[in-house]
Protein backbone atom coordinates (compact mmCIF):
# COMPACT_ATOMS: atom_id res chain seq x y z
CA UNK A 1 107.21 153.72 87.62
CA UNK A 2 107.80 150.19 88.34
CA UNK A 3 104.94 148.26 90.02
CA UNK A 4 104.60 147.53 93.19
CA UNK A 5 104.35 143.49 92.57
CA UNK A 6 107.23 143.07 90.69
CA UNK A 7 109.13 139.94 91.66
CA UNK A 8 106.06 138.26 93.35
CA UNK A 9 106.31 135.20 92.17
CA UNK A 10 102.93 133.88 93.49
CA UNK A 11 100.23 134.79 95.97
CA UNK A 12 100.05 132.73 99.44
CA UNK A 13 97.04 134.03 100.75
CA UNK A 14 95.11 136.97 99.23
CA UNK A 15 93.47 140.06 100.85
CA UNK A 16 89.99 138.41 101.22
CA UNK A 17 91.97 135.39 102.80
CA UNK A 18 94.14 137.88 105.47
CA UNK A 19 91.01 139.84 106.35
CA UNK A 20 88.93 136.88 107.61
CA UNK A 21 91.66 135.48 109.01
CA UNK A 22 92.53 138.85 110.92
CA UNK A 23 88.95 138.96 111.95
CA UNK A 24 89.07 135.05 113.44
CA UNK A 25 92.29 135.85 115.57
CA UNK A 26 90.66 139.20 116.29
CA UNK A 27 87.44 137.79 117.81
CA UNK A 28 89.29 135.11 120.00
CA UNK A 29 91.57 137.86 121.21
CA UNK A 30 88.73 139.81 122.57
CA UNK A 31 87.22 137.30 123.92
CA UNK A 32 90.59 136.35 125.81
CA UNK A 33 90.50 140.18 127.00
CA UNK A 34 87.37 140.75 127.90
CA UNK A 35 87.78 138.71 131.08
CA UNK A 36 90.82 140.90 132.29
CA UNK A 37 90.05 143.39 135.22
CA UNK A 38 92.18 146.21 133.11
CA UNK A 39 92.80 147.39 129.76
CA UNK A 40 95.18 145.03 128.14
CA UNK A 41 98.68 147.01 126.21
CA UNK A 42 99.10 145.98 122.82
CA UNK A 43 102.56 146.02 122.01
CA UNK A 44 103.33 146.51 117.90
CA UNK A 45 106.78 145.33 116.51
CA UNK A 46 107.74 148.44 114.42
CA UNK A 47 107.61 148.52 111.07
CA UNK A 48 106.41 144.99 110.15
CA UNK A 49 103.19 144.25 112.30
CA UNK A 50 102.04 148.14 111.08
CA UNK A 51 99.02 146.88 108.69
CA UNK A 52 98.62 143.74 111.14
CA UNK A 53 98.45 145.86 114.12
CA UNK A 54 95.92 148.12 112.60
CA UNK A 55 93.12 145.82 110.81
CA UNK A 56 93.55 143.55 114.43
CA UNK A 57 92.80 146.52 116.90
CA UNK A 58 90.13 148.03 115.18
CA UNK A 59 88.35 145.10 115.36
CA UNK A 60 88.61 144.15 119.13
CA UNK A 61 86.05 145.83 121.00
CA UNK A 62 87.29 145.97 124.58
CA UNK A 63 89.04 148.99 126.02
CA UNK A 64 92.96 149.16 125.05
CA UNK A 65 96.03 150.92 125.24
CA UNK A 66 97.95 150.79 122.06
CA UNK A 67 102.20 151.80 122.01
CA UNK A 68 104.83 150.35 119.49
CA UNK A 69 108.44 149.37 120.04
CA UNK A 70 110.83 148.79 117.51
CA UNK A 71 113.46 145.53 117.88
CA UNK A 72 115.94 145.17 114.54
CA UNK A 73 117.57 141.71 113.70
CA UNK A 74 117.36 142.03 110.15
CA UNK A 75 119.04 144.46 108.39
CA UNK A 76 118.28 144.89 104.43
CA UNK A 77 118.97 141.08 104.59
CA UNK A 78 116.38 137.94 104.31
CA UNK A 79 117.99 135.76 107.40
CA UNK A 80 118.11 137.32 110.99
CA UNK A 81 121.20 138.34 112.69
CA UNK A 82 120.20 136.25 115.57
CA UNK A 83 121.06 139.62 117.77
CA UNK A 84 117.76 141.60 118.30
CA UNK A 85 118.08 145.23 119.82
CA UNK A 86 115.47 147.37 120.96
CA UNK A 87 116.08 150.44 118.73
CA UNK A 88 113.02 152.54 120.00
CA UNK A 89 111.44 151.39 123.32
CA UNK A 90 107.86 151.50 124.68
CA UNK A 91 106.15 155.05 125.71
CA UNK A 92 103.62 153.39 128.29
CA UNK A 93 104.09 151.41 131.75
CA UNK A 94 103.48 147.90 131.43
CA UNK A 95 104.19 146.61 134.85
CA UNK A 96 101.45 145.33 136.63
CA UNK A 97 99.97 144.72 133.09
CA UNK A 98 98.83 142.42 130.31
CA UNK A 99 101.02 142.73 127.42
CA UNK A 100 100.23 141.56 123.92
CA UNK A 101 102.94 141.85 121.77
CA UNK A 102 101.73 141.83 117.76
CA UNK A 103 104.09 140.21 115.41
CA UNK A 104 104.23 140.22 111.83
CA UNK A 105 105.99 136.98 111.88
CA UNK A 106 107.66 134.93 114.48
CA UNK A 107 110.29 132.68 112.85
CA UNK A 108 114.02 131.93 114.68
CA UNK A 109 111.91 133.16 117.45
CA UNK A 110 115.21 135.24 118.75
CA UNK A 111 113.72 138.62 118.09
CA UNK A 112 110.24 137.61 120.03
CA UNK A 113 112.09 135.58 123.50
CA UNK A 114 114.26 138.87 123.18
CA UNK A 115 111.75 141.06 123.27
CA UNK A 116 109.22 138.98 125.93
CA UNK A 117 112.59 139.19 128.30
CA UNK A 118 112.74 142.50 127.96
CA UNK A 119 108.90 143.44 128.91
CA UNK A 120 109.30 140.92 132.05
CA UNK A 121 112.14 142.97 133.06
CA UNK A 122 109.56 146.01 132.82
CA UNK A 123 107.34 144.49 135.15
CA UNK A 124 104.80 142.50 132.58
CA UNK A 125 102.29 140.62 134.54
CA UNK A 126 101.78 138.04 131.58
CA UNK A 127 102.52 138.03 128.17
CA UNK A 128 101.18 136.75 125.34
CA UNK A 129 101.69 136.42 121.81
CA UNK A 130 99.98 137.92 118.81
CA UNK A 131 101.67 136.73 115.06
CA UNK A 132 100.05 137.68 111.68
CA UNK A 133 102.67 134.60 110.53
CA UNK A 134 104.32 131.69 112.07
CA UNK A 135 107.22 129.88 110.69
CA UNK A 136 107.73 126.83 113.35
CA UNK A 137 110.29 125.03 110.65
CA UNK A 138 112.62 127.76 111.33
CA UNK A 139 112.57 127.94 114.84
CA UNK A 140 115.97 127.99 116.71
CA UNK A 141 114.62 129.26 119.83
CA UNK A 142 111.74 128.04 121.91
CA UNK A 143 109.37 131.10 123.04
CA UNK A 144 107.92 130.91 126.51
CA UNK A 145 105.15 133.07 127.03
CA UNK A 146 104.52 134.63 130.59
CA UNK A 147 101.91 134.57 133.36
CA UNK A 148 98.75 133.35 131.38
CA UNK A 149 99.91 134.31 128.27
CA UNK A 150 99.05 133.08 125.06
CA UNK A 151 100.00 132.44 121.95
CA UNK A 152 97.63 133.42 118.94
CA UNK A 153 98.68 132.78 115.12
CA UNK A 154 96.84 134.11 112.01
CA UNK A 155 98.21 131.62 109.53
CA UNK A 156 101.05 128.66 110.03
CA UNK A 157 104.01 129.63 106.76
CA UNK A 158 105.83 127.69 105.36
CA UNK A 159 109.21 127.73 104.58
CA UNK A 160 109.08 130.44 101.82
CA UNK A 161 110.56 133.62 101.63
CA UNK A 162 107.19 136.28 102.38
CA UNK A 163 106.61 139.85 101.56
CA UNK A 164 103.24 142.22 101.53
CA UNK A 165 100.78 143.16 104.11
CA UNK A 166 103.51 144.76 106.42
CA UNK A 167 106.51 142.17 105.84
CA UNK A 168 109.04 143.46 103.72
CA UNK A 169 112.24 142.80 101.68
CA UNK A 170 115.10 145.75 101.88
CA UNK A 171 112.10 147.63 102.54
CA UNK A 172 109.51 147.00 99.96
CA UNK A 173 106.11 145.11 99.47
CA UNK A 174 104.87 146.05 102.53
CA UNK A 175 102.07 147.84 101.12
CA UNK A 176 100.71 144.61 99.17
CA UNK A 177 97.00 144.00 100.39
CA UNK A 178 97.67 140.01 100.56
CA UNK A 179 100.92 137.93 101.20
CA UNK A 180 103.20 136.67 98.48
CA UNK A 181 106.46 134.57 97.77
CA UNK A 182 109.21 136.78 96.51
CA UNK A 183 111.38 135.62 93.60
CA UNK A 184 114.28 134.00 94.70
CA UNK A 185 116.21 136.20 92.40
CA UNK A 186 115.07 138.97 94.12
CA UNK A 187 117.07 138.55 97.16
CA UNK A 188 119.48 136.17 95.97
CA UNK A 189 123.07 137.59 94.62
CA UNK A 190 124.48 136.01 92.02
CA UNK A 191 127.93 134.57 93.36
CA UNK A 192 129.90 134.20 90.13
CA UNK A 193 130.54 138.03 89.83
């Protein structure tokens, strides 16, 4: 069986590092929602923000409701296709409401001002923004939160190519416990065949 690390070529931030820093964006979100007259909705982007979504919820103690929606842009590919679609949409009601939408990373930012358009078309009261990773240097599109939404970050990435702790490539490394830079040959095809 082939491990689970092969083609990491180094560690960016290890699983010590992601927990406190999961714990830090978890405590200021909490105290952000504690002040709301209703139950925020946390809204997970399917599959990525999975381990994200998890370790941040459990540790904000103020009444929630949890649902997941699933938005595709990339494919088994590493760039986006720069057209998001909602592939599986949200269970719950979220007019009227706070909506926190959990990222695993925000980078082009089409796939996020795709999906914030879509929940103020469902009624959002205010939206803000939850990413495990943010990746301004590849920005294309400029997000705009709603209402008195904001926009939390665990850790500013650079320009690398990530995998573990929920991000993936074609799939794998999402179960890595910390965050590492995958091998260019990895995901790179070699053009002279």
């Amino acid at each position: 069986m082939v491990s689970a690390e092969v083609g990491i070529d180094y560690v960016l931030w290890t699983e010590d590092e992601v927990s406190t820093r999961v714990g830090e964006v978890a405590a200021e979100l909490a105290a952000d929602l504690r002040a709301l007259p209703e139950p925020a909705v946390i809204v997970g982007v399917a599959t990525g923000a999975f381990l994200f979504l998890a370790d941040l919820v459990r540790r904000v103690d103020v009444r929630l409701v949890v649902d997941l929606v699933r938005v595709e842009s990339y494919g088994a590919g590493t760039e986006s296709s720069g057209k998001p679609r909602i592939t599986a949409d949200l269970k719950v009601d979220v007019a009227g409401k706070h909506v926190v939408v959990v990222e695993d990373i925000v980078d082009t930012g089409n796939t996020l001002s795709y999906l914030i358009a879509h929940l103020e078309k469902k009624g959002a009261s205010s939206i803000s923004v939850c990413t495990f990773l943010d990746k301004p240097a590849r920005r294309k599109v400029n997000v705009h939160l709603v209402g008195d939404g904001k926009f939390y970050r665990g850790f500013e990435c650079p320009d690398y190519f990530v995998v573990g702790y929920g991000l993936d490539y074609a799939e794998l490394y999402r179960n890595l416990p910390y965050v590492g830079v995958l091998k260019p040959e990895m995901y790179k095809k070699d053009s002279s065949n």
